[in-house]
Protein backbone atom coordinates (compact mmCIF):
# COMPACT_ATOMS: atom_id res chain seq x y z
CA UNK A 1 -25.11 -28.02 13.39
CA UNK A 2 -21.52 -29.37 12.92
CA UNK A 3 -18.66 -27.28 13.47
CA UNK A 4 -17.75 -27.41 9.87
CA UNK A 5 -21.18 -25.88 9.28
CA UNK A 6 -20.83 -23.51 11.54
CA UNK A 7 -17.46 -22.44 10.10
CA UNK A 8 -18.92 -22.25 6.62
CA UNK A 9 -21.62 -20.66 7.56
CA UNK A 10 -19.17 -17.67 9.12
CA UNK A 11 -16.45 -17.83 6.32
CA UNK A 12 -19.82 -17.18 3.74
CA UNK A 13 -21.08 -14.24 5.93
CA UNK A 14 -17.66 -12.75 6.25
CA UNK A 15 -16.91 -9.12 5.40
CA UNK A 16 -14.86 -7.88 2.55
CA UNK A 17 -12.76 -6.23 5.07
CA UNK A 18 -12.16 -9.32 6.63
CA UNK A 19 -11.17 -10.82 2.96
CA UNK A 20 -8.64 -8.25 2.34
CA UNK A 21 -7.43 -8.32 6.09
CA UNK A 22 -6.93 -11.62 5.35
CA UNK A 23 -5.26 -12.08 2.28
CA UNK A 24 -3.07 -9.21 2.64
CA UNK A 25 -1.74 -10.92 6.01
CA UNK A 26 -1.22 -14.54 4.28
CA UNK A 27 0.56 -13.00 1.35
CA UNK A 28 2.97 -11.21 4.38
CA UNK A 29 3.77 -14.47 6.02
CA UNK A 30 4.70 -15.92 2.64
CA UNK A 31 6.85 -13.09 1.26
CA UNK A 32 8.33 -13.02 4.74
CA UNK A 33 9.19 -16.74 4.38
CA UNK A 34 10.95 -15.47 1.05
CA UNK A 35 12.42 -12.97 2.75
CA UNK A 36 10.98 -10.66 0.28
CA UNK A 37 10.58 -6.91 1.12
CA UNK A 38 7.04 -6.56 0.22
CA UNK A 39 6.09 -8.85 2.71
CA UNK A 40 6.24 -5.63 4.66
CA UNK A 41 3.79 -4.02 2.60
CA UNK A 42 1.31 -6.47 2.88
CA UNK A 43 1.71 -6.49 6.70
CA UNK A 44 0.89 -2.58 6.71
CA UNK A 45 -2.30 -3.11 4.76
CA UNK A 46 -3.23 -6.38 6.85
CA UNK A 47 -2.84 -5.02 9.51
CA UNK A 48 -4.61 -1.67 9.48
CA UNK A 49 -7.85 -3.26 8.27
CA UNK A 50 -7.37 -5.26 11.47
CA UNK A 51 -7.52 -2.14 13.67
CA UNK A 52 -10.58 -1.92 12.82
CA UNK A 53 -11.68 -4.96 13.43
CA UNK A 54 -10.06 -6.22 16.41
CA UNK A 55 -11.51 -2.90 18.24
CA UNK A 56 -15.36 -3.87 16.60
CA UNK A 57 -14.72 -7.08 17.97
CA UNK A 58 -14.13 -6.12 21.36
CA UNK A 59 -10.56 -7.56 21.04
CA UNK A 60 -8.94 -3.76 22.31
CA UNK A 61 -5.05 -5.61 23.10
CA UNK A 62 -5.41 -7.21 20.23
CA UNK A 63 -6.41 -3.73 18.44
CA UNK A 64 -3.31 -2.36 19.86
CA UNK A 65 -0.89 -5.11 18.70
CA UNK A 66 -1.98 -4.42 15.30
CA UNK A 67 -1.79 -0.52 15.45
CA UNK A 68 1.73 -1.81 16.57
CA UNK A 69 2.16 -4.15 13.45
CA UNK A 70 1.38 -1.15 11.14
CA UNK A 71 4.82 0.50 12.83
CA UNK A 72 6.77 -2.44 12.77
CA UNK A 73 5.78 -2.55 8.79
CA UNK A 74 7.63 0.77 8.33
CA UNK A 75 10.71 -0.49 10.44
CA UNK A 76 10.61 -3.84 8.99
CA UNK A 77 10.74 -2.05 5.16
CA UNK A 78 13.43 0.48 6.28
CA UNK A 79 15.21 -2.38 8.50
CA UNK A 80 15.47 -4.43 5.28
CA UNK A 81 15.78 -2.06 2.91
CA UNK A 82 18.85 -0.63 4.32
CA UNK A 83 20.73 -3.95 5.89
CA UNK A 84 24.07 -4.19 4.52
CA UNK A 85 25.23 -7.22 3.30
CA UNK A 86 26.98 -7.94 6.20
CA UNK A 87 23.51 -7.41 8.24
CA UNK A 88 21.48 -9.51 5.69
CA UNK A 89 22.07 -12.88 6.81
CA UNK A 90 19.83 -15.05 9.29
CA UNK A 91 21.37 -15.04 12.78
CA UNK A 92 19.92 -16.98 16.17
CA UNK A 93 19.23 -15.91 19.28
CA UNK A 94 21.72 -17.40 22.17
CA UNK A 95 19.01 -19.84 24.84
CA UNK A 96 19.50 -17.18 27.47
CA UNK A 97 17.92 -14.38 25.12
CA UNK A 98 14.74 -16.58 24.66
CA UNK A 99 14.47 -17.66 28.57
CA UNK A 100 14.59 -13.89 28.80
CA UNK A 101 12.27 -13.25 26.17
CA UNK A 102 9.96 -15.78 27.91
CA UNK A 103 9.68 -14.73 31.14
CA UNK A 104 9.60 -11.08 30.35
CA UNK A 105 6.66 -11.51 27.61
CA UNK A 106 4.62 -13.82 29.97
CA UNK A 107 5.19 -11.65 32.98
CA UNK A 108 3.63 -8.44 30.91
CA UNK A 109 1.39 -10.81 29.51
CA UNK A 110 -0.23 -12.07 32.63
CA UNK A 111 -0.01 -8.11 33.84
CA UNK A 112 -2.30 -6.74 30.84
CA UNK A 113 -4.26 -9.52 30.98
CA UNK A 114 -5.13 -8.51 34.47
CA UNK A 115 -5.83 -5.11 33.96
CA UNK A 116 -8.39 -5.95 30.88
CA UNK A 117 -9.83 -8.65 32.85
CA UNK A 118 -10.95 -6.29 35.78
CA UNK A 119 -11.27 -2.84 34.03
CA UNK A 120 -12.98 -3.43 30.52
CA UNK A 121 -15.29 -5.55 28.67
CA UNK A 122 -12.29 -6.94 26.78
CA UNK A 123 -13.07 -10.80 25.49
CA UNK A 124 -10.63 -13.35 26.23
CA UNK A 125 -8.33 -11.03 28.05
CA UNK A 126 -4.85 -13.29 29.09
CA UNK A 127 -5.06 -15.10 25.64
CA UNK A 128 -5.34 -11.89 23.81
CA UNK A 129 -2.68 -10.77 26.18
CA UNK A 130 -0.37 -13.59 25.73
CA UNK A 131 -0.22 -13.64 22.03
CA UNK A 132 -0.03 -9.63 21.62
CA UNK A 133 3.22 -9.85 24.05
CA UNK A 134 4.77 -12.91 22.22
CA UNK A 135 3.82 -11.18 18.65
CA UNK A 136 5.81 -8.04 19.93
CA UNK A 137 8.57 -9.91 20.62
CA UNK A 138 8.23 -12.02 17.45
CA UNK A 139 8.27 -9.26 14.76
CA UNK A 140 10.89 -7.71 16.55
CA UNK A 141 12.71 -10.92 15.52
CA UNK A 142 11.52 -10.96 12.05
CA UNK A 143 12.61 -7.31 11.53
CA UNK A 144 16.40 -8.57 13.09
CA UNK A 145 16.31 -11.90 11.01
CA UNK A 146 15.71 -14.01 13.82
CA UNK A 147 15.32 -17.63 12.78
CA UNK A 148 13.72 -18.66 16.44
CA UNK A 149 10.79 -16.35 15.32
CA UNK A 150 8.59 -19.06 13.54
CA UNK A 151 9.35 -20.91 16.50
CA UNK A 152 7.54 -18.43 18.47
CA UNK A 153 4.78 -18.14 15.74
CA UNK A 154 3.35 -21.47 15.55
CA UNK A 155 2.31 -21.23 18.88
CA UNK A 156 1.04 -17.48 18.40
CA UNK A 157 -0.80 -18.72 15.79
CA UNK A 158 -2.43 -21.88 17.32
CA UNK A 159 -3.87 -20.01 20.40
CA UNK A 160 -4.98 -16.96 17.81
CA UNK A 161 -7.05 -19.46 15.65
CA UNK A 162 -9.20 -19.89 18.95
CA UNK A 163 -9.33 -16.56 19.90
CA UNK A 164 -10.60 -15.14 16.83
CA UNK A 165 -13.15 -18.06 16.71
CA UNK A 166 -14.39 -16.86 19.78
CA UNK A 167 -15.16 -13.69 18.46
CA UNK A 168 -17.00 -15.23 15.56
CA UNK A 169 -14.09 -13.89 12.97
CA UNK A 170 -14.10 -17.56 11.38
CA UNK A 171 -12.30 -16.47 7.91
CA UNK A 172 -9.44 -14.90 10.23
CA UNK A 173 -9.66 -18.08 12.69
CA UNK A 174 -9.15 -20.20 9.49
CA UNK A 175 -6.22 -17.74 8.19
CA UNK A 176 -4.10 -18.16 11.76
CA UNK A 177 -4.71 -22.40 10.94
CA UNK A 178 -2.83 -21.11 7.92
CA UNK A 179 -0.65 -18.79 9.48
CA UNK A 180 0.83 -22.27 11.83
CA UNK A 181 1.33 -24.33 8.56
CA UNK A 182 2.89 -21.00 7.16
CA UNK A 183 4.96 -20.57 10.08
CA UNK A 184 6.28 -24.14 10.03
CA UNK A 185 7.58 -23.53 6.55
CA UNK A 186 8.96 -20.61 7.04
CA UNK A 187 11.74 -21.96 9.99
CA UNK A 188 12.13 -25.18 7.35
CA UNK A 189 13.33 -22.01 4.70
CA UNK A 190 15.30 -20.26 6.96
CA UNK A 191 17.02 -23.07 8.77
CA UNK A 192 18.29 -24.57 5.59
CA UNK A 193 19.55 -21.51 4.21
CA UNK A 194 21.22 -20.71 7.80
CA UNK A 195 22.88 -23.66 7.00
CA UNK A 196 24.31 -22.48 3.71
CA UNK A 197 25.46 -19.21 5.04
CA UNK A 198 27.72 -21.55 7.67
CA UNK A 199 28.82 -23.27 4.70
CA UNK A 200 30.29 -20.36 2.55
């Protein structure tokens, strides 16, 4: 069988949790790249059916890293809904905050992955580990208007279409291909109106 088979075959056999995980999460990463509010909505609902399914799949850091998504929905709507204007606008992290950022996500990363490698029956352990501690880090950004945060997303995204392949989640898989196309995109729409705050 091909691999496009396969991956119809699993997008056809896919749950209708799955579906609304899904769609709930792409419609965040688009509102987000509007800098809409209700993107944060759509992340709280996203995310909770992913609970669910991340802990079904044996994916438990990955579980975690979406209970944490459904908290970082409820900042990110207070966070936005109360900026003031002076707090609104895009702003970029200095190169020393992302070595920082870096090191300090890959050093917990490579920790957690460790400790789920030797002490559970967790799949995929330092990938699931790497993009949970890079996603922490990333929303954070998103929540503070971060541009360097898609940055950090495309590559979240590529190594998350693999890891939820792995786990036979194809819809999902095919949603993070999204998600790194989505991601691209939304740094193209901030960047350019970054540049027209500089200008005013």
């Amino acid at each position: 069988m091909s691999f496009f088979t396969i991956l119809w075959e699993g997008i056809k056999a896919t749950s209708i949790v799955e579906w609304f995980a899904v769609i709930a999460s792409i419609l965040y990463v688009i509102l987000a790249a509007k800098r809409s509010i209700l993107c944060w909505l759509f992340a709280l609902i996203g995310s909770a059916l992913f609970v669910h399914l991340c802990y079904i799949g044996q994916l438990y850091i990955e579980a975690i890293l979406q209970l944490f998504y459904v908290a970082m929905a409820l900042v990110g709507w207070f966070s936005w809904k109360n900026t003031s204007s002076d707090d609104s606008t895009l702003k970029k992290w200095s190169f020393r905050n992302h070595i920082i950022n870096i090191l300090l996500s890959g050093f917990i990363a490579l920790a957690i992955g460790f400790c789920f490698d030797a002490y559970t029956n967790q799949a995929n352990p330092y990938i699931d580990a790497f993009t949970t501690c890079y996603s922490l880090a990333a929303t954070y950004m998103v929540t503070r208007k971060i541009i360097g945060n898609w940055i950090y997303w495309i590559l979240i995204d590529i190594a998350s279409v693999y890891l939820y392949a792995t786990r036979e989640y194809y819809l999902t898989a095919v949603q993070y291909g999204i998600f790194t196309l989505l991601a691209v995109y939304g740094f193209i729409v901030w960047q350019k109106e970054y540049k027209l705050q500089k200008q005013c």
